[in-house]
Protein backbone atom coordinates (compact mmCIF):
# COMPACT_ATOMS: atom_id res chain seq x y z
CA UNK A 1 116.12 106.78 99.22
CA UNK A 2 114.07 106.93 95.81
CA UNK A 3 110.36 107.02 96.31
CA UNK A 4 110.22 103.71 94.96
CA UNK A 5 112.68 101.97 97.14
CA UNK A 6 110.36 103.72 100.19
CA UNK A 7 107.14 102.63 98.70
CA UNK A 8 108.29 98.94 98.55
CA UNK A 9 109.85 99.15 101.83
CA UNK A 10 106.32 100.40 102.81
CA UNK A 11 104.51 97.31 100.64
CA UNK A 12 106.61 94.70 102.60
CA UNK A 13 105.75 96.09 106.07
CA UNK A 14 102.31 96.05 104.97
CA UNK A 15 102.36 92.56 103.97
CA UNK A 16 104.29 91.31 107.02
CA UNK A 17 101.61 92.73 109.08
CA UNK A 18 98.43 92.11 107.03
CA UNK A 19 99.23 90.11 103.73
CA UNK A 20 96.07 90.61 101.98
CA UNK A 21 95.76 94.04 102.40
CA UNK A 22 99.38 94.56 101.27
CA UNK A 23 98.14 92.33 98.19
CA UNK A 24 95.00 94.02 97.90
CA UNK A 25 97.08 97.28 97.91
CA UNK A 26 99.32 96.09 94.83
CA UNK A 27 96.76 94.42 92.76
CA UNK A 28 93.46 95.52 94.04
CA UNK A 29 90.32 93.00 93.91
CA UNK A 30 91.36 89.71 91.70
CA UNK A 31 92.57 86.11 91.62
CA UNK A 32 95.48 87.10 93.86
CA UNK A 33 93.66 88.54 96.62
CA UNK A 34 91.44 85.72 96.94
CA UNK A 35 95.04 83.37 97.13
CA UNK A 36 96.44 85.51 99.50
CA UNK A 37 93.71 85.38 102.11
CA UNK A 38 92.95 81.23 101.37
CA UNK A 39 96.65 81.17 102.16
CA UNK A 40 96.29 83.32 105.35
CA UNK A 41 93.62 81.89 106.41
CA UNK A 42 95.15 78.13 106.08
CA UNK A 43 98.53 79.28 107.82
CA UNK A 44 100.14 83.05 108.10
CA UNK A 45 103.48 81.72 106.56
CA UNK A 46 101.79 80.59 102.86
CA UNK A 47 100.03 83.79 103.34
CA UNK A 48 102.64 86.10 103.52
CA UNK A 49 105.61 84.28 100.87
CA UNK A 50 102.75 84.82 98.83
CA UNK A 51 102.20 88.55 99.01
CA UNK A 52 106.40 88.99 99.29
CA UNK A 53 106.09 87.34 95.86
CA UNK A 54 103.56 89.58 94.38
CA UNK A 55 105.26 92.73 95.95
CA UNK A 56 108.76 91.85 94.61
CA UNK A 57 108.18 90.31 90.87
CA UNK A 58 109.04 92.82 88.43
């Protein structure tokens, strides 16, 4: 596995556990972060589709 593919790997664990933090990780302080924990905060599900799709756009 290419350290890439394990860092990733690591990134969506992260954000299926804590999604801001995985965000937060990725981005770092910003517009996004503040998305990802409204949309946590609302309802986990928003929360985390939200940092999978910040994780995984290229």
């Amino acid at each position: 596995m290419s350290d890439l593919q394990t860092n990733t790997l690591l990134m969506v664990i992260i954000a299926i556990l804590i999604p801001p933090l995985a965000v937060f990780l990725k981005k770092g302080l910003g517009m996004a972060l503040i998305i990802s924990i409204i949309l946590t905060l609302l309802f986990y599900v928003p929360g985390l589709i939200h940092a999978l799709y910040v994780i995984l756009k290229t």
